[in-house]
PDB file of N, CA and C in Angstrom:
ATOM      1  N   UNK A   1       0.846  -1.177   0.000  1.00  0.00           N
ATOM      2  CA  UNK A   1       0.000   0.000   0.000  1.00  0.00           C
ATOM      3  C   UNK A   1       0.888   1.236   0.000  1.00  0.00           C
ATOM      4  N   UNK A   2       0.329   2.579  -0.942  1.00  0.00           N
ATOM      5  CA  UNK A   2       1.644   3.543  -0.627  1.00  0.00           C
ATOM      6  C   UNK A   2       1.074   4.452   0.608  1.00  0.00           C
ATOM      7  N   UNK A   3       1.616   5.366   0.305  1.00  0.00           N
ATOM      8  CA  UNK A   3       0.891   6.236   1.431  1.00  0.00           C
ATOM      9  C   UNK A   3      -0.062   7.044   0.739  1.00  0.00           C
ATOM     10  N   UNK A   4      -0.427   7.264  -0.118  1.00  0.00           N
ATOM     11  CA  UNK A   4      -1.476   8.182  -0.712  1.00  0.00           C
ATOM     12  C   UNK A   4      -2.787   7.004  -0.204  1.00  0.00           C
ATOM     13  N   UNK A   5      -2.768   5.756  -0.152  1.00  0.00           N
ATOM     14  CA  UNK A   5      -3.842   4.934  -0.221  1.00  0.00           C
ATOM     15  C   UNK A   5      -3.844   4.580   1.642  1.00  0.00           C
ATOM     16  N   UNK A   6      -3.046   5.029   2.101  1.00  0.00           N
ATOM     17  CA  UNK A   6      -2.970   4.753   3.828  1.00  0.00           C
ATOM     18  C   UNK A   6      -3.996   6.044   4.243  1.00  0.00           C
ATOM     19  N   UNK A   7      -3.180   7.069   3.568  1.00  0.00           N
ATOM     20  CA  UNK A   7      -4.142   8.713   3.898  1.00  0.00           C
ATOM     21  C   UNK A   7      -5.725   8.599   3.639  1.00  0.00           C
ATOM     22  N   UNK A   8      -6.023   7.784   2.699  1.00  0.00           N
ATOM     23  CA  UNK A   8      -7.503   8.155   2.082  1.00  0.00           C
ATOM     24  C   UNK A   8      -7.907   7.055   3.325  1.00  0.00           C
ATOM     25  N   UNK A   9      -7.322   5.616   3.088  1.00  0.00           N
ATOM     26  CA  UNK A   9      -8.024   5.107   4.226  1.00  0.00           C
ATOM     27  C   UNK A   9      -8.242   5.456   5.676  1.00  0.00           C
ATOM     28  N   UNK A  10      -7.019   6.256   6.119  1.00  0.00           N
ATOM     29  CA  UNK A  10      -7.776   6.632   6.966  1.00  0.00           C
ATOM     30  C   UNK A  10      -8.419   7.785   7.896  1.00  0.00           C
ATOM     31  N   UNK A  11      -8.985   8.578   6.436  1.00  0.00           N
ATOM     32  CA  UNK A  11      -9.364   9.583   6.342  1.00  0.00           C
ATOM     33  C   UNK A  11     -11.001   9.252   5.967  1.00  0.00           C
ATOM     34  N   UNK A  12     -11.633   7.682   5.406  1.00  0.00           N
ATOM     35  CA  UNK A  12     -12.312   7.337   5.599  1.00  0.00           C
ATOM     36  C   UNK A  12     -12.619   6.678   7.041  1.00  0.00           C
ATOM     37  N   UNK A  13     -11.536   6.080   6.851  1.00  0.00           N
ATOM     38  CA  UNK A  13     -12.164   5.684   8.623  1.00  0.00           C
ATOM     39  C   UNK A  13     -12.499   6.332   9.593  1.00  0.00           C
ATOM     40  N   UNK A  14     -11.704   7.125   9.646  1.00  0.00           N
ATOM     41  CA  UNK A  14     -11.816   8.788  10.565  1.00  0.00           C
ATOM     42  C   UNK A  14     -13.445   8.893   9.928  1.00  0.00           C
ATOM     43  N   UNK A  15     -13.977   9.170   9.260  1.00  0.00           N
ATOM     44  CA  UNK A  15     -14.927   9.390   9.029  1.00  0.00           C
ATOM     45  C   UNK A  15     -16.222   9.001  10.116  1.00  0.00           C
ATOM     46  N   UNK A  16     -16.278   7.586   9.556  1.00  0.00           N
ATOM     47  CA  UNK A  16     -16.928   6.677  10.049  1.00  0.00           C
ATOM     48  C   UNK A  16     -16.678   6.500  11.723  1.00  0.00           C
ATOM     49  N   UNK A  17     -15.871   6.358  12.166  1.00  0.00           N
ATOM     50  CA  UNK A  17     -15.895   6.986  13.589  1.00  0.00           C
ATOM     51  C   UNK A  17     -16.425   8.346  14.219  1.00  0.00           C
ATOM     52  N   UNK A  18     -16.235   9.462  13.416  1.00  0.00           N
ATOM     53  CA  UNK A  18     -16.742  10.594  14.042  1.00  0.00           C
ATOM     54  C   UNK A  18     -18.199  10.218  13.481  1.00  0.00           C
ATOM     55  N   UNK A  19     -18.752   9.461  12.836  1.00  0.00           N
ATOM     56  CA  UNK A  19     -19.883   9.537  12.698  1.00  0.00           C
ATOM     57  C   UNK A  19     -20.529   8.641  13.945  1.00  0.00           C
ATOM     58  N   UNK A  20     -20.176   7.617  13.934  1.00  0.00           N
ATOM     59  CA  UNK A  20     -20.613   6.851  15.244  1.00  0.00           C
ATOM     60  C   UNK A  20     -20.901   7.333  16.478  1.00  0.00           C
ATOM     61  N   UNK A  21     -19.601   8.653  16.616  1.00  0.00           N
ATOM     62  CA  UNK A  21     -19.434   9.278  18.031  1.00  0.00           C
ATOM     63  C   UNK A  21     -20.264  10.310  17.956  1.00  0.00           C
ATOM     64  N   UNK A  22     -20.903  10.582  16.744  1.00  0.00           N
ATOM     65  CA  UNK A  22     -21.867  11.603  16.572  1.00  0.00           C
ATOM     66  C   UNK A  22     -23.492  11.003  17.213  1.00  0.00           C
ATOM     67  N   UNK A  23     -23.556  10.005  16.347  1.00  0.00           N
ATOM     68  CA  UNK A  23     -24.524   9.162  16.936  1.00  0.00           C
ATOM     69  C   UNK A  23     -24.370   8.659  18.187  1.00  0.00           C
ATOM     70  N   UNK A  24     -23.566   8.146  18.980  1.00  0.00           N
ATOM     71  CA  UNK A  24     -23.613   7.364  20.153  1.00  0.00           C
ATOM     72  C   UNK A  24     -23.696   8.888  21.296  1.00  0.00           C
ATOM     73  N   UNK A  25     -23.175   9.959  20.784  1.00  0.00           N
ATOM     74  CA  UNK A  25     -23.594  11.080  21.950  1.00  0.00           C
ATOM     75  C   UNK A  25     -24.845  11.382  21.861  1.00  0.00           C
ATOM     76  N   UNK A  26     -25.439  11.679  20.352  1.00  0.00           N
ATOM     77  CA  UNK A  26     -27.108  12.422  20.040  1.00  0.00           C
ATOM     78  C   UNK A  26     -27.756  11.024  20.903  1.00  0.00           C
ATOM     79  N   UNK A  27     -27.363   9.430  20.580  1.00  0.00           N
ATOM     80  CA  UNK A  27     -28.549   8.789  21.491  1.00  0.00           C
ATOM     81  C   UNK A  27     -28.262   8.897  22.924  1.00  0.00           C
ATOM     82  N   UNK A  28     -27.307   8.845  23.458  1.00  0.00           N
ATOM     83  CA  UNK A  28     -26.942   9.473  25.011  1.00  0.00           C
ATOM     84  C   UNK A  28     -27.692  10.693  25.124  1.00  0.00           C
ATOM     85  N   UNK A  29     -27.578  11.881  24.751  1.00  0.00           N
ATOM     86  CA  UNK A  29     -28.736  12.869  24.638  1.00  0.00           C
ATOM     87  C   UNK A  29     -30.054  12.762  25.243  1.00  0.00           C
ATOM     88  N   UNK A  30     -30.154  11.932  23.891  1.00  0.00           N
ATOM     89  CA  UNK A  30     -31.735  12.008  23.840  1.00  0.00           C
ATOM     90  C   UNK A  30     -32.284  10.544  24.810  1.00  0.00           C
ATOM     91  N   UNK A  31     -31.339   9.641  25.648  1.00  0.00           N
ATOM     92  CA  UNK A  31     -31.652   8.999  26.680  1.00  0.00           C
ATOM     93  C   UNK A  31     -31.873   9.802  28.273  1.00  0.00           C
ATOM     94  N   UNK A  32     -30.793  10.404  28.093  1.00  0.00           N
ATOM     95  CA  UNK A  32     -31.121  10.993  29.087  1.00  0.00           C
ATOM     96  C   UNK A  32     -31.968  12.356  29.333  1.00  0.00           C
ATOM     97  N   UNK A  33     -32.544  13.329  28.055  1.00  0.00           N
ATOM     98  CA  UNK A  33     -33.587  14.301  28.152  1.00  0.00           C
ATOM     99  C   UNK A  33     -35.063  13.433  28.214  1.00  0.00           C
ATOM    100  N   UNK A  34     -35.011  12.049  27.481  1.00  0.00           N
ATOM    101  CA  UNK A  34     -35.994  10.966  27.746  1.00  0.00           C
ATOM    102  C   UNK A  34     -36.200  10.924  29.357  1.00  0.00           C
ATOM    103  N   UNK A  35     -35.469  10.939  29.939  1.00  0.00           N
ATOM    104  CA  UNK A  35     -35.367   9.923  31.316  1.00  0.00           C
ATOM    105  C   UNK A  35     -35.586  11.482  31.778  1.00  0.00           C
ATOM    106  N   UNK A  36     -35.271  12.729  31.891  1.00  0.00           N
ATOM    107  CA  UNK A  36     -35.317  13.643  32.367  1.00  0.00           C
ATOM    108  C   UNK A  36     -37.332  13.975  32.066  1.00  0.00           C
ATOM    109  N   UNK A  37     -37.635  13.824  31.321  1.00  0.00           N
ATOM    110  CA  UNK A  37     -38.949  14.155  31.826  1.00  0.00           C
ATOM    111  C   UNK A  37     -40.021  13.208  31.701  1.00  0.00           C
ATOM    112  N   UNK A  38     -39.581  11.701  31.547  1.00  0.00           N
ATOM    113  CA  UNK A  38     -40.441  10.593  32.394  1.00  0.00           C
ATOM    114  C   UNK A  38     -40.200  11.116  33.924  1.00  0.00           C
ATOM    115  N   UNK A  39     -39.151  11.499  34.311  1.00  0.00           N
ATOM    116  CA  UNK A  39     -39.110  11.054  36.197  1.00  0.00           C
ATOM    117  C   UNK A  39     -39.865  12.572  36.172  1.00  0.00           C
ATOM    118  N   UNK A  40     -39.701  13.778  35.683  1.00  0.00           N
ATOM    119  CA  UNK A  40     -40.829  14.933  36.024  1.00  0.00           C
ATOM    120  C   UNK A  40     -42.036  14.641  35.382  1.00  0.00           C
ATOM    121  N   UNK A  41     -42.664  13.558  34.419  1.00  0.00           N
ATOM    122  CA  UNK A  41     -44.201  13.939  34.361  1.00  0.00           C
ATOM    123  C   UNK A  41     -44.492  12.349  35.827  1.00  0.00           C
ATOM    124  N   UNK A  42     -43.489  11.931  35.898  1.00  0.00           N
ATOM    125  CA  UNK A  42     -43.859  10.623  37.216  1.00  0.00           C
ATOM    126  C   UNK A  42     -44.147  11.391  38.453  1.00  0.00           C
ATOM    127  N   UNK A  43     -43.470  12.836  38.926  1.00  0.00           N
ATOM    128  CA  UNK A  43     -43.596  13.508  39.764  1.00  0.00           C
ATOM    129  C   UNK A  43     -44.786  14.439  39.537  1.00  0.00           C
ATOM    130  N   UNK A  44     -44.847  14.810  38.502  1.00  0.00           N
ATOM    131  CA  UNK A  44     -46.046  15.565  38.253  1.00  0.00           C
ATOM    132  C   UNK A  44     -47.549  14.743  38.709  1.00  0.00           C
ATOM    133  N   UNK A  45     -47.318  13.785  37.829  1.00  0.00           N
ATOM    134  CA  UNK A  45     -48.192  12.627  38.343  1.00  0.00           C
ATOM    135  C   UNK A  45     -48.922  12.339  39.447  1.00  0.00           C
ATOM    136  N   UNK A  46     -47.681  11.717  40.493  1.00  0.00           N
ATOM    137  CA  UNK A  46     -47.796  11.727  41.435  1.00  0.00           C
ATOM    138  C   UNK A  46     -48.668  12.845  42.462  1.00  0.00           C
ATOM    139  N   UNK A  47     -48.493  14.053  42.683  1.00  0.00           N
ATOM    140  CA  UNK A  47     -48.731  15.223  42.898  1.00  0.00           C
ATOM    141  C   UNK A  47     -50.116  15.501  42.302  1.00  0.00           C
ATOM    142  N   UNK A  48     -50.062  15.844  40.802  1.00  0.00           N
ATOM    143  CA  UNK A  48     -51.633  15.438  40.500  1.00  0.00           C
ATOM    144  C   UNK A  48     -52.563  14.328  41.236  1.00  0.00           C
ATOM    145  N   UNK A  49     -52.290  13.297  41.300  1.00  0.00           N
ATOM    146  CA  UNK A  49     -53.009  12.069  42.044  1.00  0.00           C
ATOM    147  C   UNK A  49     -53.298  12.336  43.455  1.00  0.00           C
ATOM    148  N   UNK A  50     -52.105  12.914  43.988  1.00  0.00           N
ATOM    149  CA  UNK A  50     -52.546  13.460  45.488  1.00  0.00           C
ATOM    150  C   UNK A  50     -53.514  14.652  45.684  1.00  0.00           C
ATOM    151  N   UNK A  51     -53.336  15.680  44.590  1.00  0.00           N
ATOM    152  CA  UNK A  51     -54.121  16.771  44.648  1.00  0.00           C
ATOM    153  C   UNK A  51     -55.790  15.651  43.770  1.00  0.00           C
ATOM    154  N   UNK A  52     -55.699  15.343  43.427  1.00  0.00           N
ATOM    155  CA  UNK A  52     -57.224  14.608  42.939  1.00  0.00           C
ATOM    156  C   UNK A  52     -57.352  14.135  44.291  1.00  0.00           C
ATOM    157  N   UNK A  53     -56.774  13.137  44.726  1.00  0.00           N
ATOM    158  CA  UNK A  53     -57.674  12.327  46.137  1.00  0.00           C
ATOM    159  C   UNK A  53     -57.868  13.482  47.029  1.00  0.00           C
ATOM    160  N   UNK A  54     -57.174  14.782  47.301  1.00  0.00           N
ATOM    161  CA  UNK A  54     -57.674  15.274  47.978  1.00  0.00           C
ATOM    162  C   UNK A  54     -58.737  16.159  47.466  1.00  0.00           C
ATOM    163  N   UNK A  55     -59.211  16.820  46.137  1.00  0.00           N
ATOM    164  CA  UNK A  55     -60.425  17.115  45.562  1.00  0.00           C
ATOM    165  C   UNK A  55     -61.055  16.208  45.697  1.00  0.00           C
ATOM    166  N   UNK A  56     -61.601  15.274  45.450  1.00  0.00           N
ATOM    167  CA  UNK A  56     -62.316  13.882  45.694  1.00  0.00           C
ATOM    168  C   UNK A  56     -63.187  14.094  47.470  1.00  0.00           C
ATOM    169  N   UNK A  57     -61.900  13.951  48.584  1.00  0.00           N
ATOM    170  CA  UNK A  57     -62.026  14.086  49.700  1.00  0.00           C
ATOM    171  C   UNK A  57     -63.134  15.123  49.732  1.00  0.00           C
ATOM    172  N   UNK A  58     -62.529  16.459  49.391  1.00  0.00           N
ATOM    173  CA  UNK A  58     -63.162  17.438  49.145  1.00  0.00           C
ATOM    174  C   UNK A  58     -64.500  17.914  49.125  1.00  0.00           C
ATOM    175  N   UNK A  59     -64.743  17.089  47.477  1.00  0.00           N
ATOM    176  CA  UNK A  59     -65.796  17.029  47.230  1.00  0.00           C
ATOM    177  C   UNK A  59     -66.636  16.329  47.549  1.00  0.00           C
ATOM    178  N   UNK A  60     -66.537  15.011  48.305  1.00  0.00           N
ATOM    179  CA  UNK A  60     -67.219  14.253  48.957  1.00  0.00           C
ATOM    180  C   UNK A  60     -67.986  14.813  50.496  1.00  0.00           C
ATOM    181  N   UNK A  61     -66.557  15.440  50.475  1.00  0.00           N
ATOM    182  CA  UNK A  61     -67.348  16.188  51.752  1.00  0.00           C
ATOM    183  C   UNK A  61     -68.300  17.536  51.672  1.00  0.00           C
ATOM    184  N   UNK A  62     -67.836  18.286  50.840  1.00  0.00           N
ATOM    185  CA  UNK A  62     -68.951  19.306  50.191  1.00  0.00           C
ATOM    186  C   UNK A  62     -70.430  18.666  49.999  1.00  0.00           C
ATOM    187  N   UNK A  63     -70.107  17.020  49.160  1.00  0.00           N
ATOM    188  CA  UNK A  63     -71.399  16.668  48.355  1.00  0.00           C
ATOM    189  C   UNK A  63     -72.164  16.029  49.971  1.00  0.00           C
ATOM    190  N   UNK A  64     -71.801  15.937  50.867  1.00  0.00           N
ATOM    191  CA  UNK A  64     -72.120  15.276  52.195  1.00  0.00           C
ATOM    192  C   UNK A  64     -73.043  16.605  52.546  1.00  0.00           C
ATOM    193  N   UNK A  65     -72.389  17.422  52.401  1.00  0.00           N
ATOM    194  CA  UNK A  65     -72.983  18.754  53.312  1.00  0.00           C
ATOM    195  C   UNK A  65     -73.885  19.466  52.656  1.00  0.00           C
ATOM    196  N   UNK A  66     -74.105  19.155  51.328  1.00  0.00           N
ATOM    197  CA  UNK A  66     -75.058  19.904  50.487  1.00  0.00           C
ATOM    198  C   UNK A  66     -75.975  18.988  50.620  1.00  0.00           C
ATOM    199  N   UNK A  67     -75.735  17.504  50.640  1.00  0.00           N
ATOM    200  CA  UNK A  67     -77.281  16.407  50.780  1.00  0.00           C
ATOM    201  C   UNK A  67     -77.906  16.899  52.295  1.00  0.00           C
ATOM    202  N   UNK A  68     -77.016  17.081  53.034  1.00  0.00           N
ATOM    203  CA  UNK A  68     -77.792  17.338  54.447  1.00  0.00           C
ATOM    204  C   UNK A  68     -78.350  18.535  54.190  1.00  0.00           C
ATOM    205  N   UNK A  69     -77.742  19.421  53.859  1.00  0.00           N
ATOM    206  CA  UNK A  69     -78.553  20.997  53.807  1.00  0.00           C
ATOM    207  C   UNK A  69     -80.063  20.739  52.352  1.00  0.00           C
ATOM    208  N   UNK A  70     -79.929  19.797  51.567  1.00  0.00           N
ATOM    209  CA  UNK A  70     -80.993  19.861  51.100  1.00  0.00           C
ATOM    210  C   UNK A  70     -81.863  18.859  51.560  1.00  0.00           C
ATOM    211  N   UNK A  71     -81.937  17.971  52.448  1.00  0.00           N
ATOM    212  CA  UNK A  71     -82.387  17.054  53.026  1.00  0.00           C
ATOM    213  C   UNK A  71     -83.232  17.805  54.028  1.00  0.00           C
ATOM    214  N   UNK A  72     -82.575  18.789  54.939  1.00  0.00           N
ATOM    215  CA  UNK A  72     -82.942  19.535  56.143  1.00  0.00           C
ATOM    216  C   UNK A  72     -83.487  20.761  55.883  1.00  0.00           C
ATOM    217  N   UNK A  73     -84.664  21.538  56.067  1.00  0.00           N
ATOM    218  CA  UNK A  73     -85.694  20.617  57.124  1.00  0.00           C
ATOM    219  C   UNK A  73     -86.602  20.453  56.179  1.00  0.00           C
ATOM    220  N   UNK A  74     -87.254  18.569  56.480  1.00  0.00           N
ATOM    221  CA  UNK A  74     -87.865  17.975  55.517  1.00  0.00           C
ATOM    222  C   UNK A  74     -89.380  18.062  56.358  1.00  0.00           C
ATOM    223  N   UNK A  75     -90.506  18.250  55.540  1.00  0.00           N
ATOM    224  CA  UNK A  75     -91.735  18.439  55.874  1.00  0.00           C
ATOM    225  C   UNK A  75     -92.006  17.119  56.899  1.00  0.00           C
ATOM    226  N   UNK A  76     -92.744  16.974  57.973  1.00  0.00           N
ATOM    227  CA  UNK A  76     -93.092  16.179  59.076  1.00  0.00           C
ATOM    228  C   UNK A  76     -93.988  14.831  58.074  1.00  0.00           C
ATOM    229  N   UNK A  77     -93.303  13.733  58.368  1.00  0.00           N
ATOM    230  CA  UNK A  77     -93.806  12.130  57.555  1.00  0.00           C
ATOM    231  C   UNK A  77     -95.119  12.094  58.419  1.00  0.00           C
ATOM    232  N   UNK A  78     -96.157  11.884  57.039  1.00  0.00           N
ATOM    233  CA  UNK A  78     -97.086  11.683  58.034  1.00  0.00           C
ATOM    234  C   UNK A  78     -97.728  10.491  57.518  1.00  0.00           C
ATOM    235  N   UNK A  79     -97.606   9.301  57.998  1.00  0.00           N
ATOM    236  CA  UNK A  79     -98.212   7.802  57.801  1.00  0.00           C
ATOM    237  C   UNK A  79     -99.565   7.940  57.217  1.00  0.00           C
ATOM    238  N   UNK A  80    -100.512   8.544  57.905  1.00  0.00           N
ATOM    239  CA  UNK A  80    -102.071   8.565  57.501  1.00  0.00           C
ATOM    240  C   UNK A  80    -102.488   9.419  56.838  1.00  0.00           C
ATOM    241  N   UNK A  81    -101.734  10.015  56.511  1.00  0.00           N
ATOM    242  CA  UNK A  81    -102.201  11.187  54.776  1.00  0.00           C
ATOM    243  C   UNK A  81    -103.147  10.571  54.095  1.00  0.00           C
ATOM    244  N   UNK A  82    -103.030   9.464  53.558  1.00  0.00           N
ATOM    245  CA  UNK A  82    -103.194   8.827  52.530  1.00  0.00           C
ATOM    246  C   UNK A  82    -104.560   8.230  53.439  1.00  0.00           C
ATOM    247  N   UNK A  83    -104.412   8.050  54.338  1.00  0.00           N
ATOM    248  CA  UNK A  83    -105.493   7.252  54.806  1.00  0.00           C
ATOM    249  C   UNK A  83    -107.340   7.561  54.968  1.00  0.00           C
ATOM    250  N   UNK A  84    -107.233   9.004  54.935  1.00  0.00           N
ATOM    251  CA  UNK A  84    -108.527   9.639  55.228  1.00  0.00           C
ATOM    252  C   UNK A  84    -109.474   9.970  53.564  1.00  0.00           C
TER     253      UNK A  84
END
């Protein structure tokens, strides 16, 4: 081989390596901006879910207090209405 054919080869090869290292950083990248906002929408999540059970709570207890306030005061049951 002379050296004009050593240079090209490995000036191709060089190539093909910086291309790899191009790729193997962009998927490192984009693994870890991946992983960076799975674990914040998992926290978000989370947090949402707690703020729902406690709306839930909430509202259960609101919907408790509005059945009693429309429940109260209910006209006097009178068995023999019907009867006369």
């Amino acid at each position: 081989m002379s050296i004009g054919q050593i240079i090209v080869l490995a000036v191709i090869v060089g190539a093909f390596v910086v291309f790899a290292a191009a790729l193997g950083w962009g998927d490192y990248r984009t693994q870890q901006l991946t992983r960076r906002i799975r674990d914040r929408d998992r926290k978000e999540g989370a947090m949402a879910a707690s703020a729902m059970a406690l709306l839930k709570v909430s509202k259960c207890v609101a919907t408790a207090s509005g059945t009693a306030q429309a429940r109260w005061p209910q006209p006097p049951f009178d068995r023999l209405r019907h009867v006369a």
